[in-house]
N, C-alpha and C. Protein backbone atom coordinates (compact mmCIF):
# COMPACT_ATOMS: atom_id res chain seq x y z
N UNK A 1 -37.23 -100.86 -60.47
CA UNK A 1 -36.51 -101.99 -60.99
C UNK A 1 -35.06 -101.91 -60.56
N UNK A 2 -34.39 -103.08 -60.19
CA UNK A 2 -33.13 -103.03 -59.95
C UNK A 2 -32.47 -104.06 -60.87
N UNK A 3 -31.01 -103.24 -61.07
CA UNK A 3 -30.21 -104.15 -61.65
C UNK A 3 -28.94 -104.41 -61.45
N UNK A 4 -27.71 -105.31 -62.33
CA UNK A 4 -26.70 -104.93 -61.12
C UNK A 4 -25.97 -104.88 -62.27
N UNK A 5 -24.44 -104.01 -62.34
CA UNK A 5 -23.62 -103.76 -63.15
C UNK A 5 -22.19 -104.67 -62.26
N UNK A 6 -21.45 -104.65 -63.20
CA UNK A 6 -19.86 -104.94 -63.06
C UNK A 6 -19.12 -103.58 -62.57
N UNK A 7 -18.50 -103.47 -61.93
CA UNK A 7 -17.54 -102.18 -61.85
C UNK A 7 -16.18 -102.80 -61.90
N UNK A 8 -14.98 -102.06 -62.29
CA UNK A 8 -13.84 -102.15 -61.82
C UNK A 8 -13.30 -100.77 -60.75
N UNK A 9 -12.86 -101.30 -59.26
CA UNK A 9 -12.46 -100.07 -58.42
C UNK A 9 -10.92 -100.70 -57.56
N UNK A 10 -10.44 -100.15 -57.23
CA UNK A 10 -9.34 -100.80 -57.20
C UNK A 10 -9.18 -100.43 -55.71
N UNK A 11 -9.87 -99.82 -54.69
CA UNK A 11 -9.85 -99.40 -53.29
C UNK A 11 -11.94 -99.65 -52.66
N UNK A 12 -11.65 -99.70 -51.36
CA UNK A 12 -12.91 -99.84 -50.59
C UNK A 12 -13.47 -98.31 -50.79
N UNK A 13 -13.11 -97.81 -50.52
CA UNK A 13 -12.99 -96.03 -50.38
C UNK A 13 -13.31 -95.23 -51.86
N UNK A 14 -12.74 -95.44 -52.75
CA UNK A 14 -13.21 -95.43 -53.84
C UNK A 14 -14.24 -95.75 -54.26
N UNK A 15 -14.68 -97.38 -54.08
CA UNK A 15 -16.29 -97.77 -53.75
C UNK A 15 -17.21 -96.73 -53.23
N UNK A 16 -16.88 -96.74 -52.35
CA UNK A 16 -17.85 -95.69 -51.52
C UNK A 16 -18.01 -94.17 -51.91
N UNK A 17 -17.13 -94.10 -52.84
CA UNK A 17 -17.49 -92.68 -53.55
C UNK A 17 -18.53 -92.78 -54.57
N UNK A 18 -18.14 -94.03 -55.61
CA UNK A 18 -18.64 -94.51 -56.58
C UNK A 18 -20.33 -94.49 -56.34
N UNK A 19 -20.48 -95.04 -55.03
CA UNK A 19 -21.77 -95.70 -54.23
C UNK A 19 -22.71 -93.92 -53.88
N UNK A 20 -21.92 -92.86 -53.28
CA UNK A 20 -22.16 -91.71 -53.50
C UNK A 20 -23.10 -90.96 -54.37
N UNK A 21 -21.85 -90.99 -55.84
CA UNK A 21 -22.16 -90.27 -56.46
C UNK A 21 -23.23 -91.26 -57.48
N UNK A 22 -23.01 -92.46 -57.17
CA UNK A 22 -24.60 -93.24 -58.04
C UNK A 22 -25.71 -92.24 -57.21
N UNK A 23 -25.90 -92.59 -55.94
CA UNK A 23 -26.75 -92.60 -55.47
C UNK A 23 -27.81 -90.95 -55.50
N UNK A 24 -26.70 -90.54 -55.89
CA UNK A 24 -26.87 -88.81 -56.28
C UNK A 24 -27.13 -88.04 -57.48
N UNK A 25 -27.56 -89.40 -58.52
CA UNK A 25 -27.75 -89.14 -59.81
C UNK A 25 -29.27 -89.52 -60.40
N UNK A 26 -29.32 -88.01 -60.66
CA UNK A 26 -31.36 -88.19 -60.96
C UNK A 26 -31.29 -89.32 -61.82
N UNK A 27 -32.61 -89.84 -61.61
CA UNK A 27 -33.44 -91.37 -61.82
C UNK A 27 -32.84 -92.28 -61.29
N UNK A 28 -31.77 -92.30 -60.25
CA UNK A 28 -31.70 -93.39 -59.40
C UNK A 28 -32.38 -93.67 -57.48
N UNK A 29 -32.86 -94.50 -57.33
CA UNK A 29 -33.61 -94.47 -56.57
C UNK A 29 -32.74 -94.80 -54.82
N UNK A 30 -32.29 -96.17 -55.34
CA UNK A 30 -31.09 -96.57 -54.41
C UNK A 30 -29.66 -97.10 -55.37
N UNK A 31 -28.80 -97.36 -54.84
CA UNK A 31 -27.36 -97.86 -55.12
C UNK A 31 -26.67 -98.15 -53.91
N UNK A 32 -25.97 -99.12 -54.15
CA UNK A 32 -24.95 -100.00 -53.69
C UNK A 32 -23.83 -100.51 -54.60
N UNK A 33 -22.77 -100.94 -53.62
CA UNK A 33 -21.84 -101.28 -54.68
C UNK A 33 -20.98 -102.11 -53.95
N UNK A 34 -20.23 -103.32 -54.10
CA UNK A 34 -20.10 -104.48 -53.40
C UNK A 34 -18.49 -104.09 -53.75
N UNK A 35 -17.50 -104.17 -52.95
CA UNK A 35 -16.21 -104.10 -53.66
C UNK A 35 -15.47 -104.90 -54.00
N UNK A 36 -15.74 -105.71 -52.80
CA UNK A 36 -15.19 -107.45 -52.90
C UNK A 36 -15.60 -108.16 -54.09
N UNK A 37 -16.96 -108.04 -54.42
CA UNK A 37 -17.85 -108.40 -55.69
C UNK A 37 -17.46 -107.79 -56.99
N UNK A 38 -17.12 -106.48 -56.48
CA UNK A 38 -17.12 -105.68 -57.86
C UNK A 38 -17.97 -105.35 -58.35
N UNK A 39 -19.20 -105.12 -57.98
CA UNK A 39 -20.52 -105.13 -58.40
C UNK A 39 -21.57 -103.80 -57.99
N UNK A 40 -21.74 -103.11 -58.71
CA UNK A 40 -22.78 -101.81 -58.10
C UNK A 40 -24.83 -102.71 -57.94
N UNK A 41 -25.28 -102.31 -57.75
CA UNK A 41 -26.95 -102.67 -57.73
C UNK A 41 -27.26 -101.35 -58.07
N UNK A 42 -28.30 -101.07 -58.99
CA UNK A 42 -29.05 -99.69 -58.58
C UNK A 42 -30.25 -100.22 -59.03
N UNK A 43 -30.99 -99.07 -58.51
CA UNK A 43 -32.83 -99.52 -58.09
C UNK A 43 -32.73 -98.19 -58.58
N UNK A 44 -33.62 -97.97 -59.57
CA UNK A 44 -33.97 -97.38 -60.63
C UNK A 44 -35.43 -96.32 -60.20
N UNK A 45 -35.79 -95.25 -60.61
CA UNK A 45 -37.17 -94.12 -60.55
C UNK A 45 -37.71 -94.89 -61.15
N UNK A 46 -39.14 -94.80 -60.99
CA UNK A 46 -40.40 -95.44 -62.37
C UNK A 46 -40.24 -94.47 -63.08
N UNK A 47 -40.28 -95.78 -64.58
CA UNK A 47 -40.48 -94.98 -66.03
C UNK A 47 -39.22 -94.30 -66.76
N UNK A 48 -37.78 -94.56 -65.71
CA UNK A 48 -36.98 -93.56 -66.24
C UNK A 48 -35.99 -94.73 -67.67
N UNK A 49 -35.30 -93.99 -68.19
CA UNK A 49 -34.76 -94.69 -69.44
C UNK A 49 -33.46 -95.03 -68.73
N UNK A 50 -33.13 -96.84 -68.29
CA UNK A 50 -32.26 -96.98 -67.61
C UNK A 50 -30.85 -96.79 -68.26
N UNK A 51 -30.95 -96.89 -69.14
CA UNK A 51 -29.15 -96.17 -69.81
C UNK A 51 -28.88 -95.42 -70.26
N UNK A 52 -29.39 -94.28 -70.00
CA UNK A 52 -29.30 -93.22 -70.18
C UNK A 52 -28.67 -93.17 -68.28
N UNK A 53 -30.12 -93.12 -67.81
CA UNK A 53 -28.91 -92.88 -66.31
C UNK A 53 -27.90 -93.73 -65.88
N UNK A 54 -27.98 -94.46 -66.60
CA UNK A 54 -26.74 -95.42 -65.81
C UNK A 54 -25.47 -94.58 -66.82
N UNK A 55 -25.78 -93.79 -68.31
CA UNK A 55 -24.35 -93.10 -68.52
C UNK A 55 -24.33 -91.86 -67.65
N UNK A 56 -24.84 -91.48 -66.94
CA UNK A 56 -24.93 -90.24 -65.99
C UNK A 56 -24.45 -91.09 -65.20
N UNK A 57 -25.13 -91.93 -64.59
CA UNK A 57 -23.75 -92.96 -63.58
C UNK A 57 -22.95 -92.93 -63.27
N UNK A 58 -22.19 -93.42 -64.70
CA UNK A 58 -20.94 -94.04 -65.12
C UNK A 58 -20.47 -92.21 -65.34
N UNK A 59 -20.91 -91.82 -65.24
CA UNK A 59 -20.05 -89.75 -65.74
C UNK A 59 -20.02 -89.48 -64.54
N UNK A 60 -20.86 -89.66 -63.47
CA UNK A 60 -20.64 -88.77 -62.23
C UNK A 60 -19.66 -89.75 -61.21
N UNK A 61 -19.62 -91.45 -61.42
CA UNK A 61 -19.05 -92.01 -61.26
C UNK A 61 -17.37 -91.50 -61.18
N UNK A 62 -16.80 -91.54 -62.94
CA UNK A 62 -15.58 -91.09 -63.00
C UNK A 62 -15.37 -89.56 -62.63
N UNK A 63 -16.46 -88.92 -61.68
CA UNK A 63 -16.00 -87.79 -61.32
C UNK A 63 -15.06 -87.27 -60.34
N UNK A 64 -15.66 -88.71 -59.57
CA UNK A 64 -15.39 -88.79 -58.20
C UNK A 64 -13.85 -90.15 -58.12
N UNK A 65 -13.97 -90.90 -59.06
CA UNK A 65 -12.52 -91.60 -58.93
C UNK A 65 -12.17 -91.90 -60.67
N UNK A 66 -11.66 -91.26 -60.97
CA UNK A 66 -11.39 -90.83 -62.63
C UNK A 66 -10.94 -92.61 -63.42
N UNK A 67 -10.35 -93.27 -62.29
CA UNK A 67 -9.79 -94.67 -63.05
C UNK A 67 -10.45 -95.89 -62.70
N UNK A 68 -11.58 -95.60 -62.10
CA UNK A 68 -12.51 -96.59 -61.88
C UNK A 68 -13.58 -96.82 -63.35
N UNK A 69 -14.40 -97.89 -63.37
CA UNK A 69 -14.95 -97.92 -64.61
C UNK A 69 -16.60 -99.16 -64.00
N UNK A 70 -17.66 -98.77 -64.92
CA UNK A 70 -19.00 -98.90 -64.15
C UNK A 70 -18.86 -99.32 -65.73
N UNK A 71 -19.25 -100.88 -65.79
CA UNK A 71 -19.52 -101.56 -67.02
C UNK A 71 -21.27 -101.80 -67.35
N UNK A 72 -21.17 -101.49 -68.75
CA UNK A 72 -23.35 -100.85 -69.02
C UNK A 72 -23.48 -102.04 -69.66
């Protein structure tokens, strides 16, 4: 299943970290993240509890750019 969140990022580059470290967080399958849009997509594991990973997301997210923000 995919869905799409809001982000706030304030650089392209930053995006692309964001887009990273989604993509690197168990129960996510794919991620993207639009910057111009502001917008992440993630495509989700079967069966997994989607907000729960999307707060692993949003944690490994601000790991990688601390003042960016991934809206649930």
């Amino acid at each position: 299943m995919k869905k799409s969140y809001r982000i706030e990022v304030d650089c392209a580059n930053c995006a692309n970290k964001m887009e990273a470290a989604a993509r690197h967080t168990s129960g996510v399958k794919d991620a993207s993240v639009n910057f111009m849009m502001q917008k992440m997509t993630v495509e989700f594991d079967e069966g997994v509890d989607r907000n729960h990973v999307m707060e692993e997301v949003r944690a490994n997210c601000k790991k990688v750019e601390s003042d960016a923000e991934v809206f649930i």
